[in-house]
C-alpha atoms as a PDB file:
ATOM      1  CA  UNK A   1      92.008 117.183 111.678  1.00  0.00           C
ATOM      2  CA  UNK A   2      93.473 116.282 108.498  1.00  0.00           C
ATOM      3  CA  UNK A   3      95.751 113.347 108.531  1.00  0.00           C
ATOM      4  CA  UNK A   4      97.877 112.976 104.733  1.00  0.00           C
ATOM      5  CA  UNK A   5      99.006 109.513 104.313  1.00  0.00           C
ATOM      6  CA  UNK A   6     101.869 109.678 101.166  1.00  0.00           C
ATOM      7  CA  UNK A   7     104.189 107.055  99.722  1.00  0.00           C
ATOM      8  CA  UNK A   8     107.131 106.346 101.286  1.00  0.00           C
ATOM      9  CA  UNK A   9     111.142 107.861  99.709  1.00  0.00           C
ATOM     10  CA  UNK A  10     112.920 104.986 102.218  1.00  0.00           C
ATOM     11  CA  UNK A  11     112.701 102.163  99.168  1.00  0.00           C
ATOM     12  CA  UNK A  12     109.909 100.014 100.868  1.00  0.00           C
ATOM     13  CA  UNK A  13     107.556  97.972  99.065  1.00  0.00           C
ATOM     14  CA  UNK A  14     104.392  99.376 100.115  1.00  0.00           C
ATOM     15  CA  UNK A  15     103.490 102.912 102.264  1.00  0.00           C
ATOM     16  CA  UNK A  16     105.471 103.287 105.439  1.00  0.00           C
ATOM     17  CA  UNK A  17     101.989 103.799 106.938  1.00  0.00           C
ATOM     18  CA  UNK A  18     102.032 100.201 106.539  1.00  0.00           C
ATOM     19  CA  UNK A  19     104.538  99.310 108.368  1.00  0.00           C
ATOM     20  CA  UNK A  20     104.309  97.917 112.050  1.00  0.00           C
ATOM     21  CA  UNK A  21     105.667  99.915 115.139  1.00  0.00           C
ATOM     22  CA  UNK A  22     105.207  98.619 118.404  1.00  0.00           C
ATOM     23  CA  UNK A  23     102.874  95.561 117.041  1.00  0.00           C
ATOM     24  CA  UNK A  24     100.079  98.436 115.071  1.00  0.00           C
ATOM     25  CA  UNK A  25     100.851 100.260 111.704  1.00  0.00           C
ATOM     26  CA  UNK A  26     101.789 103.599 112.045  1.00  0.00           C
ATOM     27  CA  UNK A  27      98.872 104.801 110.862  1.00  0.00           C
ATOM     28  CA  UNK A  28      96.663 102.792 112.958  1.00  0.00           C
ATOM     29  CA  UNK A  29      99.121 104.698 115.879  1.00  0.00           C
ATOM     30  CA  UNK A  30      98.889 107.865 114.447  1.00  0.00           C
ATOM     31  CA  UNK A  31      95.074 108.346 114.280  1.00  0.00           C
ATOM     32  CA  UNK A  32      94.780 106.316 117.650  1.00  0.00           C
ATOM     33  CA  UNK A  33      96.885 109.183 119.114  1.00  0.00           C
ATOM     34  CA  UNK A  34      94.558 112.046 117.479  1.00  0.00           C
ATOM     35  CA  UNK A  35      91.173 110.489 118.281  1.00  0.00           C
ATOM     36  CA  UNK A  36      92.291 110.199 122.022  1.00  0.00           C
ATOM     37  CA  UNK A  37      92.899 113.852 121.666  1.00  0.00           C
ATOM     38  CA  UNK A  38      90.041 116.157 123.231  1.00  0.00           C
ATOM     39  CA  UNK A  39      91.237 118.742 121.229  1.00  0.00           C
ATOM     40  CA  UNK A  40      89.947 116.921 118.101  1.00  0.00           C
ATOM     41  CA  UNK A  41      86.101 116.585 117.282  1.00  0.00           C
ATOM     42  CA  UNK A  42      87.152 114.468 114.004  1.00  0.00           C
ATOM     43  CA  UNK A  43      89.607 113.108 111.521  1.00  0.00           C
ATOM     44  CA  UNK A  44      90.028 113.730 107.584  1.00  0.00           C
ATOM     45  CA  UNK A  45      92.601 111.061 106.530  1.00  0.00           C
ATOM     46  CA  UNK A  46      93.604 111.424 103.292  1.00  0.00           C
ATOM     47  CA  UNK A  47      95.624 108.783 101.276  1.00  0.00           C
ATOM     48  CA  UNK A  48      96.621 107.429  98.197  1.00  0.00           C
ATOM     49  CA  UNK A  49      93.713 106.224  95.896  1.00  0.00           C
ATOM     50  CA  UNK A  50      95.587 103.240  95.734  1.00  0.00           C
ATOM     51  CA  UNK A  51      95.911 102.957  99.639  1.00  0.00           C
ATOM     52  CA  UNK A  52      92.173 103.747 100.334  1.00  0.00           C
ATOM     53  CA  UNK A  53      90.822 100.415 101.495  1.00  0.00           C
ATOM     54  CA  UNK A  54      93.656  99.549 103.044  1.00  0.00           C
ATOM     55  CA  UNK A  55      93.555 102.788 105.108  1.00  0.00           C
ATOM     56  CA  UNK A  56      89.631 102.089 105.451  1.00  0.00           C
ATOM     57  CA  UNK A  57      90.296  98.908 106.519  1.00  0.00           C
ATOM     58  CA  UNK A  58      92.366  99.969 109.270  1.00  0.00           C
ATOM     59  CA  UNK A  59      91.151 102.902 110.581  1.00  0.00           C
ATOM     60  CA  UNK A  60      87.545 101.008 110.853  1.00  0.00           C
ATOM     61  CA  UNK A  61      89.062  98.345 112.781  1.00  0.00           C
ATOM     62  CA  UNK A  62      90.546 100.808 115.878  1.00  0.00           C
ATOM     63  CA  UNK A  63      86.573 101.503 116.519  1.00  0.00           C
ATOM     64  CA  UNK A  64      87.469 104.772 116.827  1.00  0.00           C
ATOM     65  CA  UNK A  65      84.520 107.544 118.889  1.00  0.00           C
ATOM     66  CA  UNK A  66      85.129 110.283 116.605  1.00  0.00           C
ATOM     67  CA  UNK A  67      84.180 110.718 112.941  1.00  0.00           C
ATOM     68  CA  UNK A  68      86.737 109.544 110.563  1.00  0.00           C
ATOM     69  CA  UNK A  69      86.828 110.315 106.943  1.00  0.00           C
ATOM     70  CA  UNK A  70      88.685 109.190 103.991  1.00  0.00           C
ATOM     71  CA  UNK A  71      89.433 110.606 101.127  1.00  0.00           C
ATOM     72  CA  UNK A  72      91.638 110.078  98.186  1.00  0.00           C
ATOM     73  CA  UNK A  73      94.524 112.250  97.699  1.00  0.00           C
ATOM     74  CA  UNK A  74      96.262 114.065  94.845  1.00  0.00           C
ATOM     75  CA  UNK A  75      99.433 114.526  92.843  1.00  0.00           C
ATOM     76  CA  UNK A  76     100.914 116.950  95.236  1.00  0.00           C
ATOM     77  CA  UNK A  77     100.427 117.507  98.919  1.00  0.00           C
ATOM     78  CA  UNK A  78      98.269 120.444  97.752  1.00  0.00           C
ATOM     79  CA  UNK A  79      96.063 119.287  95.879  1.00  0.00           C
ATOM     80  CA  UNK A  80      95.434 116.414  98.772  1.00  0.00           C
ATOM     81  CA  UNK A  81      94.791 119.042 101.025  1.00  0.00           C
ATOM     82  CA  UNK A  82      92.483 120.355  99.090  1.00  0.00           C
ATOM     83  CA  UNK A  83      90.664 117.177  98.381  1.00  0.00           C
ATOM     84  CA  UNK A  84      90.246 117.332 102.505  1.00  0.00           C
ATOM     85  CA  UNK A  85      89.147 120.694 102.606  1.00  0.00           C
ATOM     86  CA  UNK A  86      86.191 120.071 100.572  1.00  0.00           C
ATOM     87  CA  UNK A  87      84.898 117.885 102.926  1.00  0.00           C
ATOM     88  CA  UNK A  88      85.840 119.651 106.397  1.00  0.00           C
ATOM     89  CA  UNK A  89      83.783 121.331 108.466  1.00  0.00           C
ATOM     90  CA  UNK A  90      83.031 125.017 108.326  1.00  0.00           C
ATOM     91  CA  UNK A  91      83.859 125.763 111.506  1.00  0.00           C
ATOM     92  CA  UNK A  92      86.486 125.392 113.914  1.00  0.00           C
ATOM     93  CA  UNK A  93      90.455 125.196 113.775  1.00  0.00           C
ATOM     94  CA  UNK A  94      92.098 122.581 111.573  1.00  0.00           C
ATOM     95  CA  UNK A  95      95.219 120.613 112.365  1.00  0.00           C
ATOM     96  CA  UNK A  96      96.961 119.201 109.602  1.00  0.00           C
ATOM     97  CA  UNK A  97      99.405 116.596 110.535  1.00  0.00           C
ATOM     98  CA  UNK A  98     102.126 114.643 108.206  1.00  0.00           C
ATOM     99  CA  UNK A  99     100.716 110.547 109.254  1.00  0.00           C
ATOM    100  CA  UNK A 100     104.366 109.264 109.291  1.00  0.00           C
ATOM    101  CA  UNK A 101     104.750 110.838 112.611  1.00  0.00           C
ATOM    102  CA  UNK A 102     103.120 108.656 114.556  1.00  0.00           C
ATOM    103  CA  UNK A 103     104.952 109.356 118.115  1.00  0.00           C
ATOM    104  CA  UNK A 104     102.385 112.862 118.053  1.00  0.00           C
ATOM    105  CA  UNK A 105     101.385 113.810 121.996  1.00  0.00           C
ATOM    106  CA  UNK A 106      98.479 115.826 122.986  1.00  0.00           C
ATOM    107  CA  UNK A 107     100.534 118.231 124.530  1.00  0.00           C
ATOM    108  CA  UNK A 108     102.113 118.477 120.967  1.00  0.00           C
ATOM    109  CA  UNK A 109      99.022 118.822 119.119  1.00  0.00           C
ATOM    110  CA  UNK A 110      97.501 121.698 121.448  1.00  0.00           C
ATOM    111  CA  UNK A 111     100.901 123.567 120.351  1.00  0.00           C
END
């Protein structure tokens, strides 16, 4: 699972990933959501070098059960991508999944 965490267009001082919904970031929503997911053996988030710890920071706190890795991202979204890639697995399907979306089901992600 790759998760791409990019700066926001909405005029906000810092990544909407930041911002709180429902009490939690959306981030920390978004990759709650995934890891709860059976479908999904692991996560590749990928943000903004200058977003990194902050993601880190977050993402360690949930004390998530699945693997979660982070890696800096790129100038454009493929580029970031590919940054994940070269850390994924061989094997297996791969879900990639914009992180401002944070309202994601597991009945949507099996789709």
């Amino acid at each position: 699972m790759l998760l791409l965490v990019r700066e926001s267009e909405l005029g906000l001082k810092r990544n909407k990933l930041f911002v709180p919904l429902f009490h939690e970031p959306i981030i920390v929503q978004t990759v709650k959501a995934l890891a709860n997911s059976q479908l999904i053996d692991q996560l590749i988030v990928v943000a903004d070098s200058k977003d990194v710890l902050e993601v880190r920071t977050l993402i360690l706190q949930c004390g998530l059960a699945k693997p979660c890795r982070i890696v800096s991202g790129a100038s454009e979204r493929q580029y970031s991508i590919a940054n994940a890639l070269a850390v994924a697995p061989d094997s297996g399907l791969l879900l990639i999944h914009d992180g401002a979306r944070p309202l994601l089901t597991v009945g949507l992600s099996k789709k």
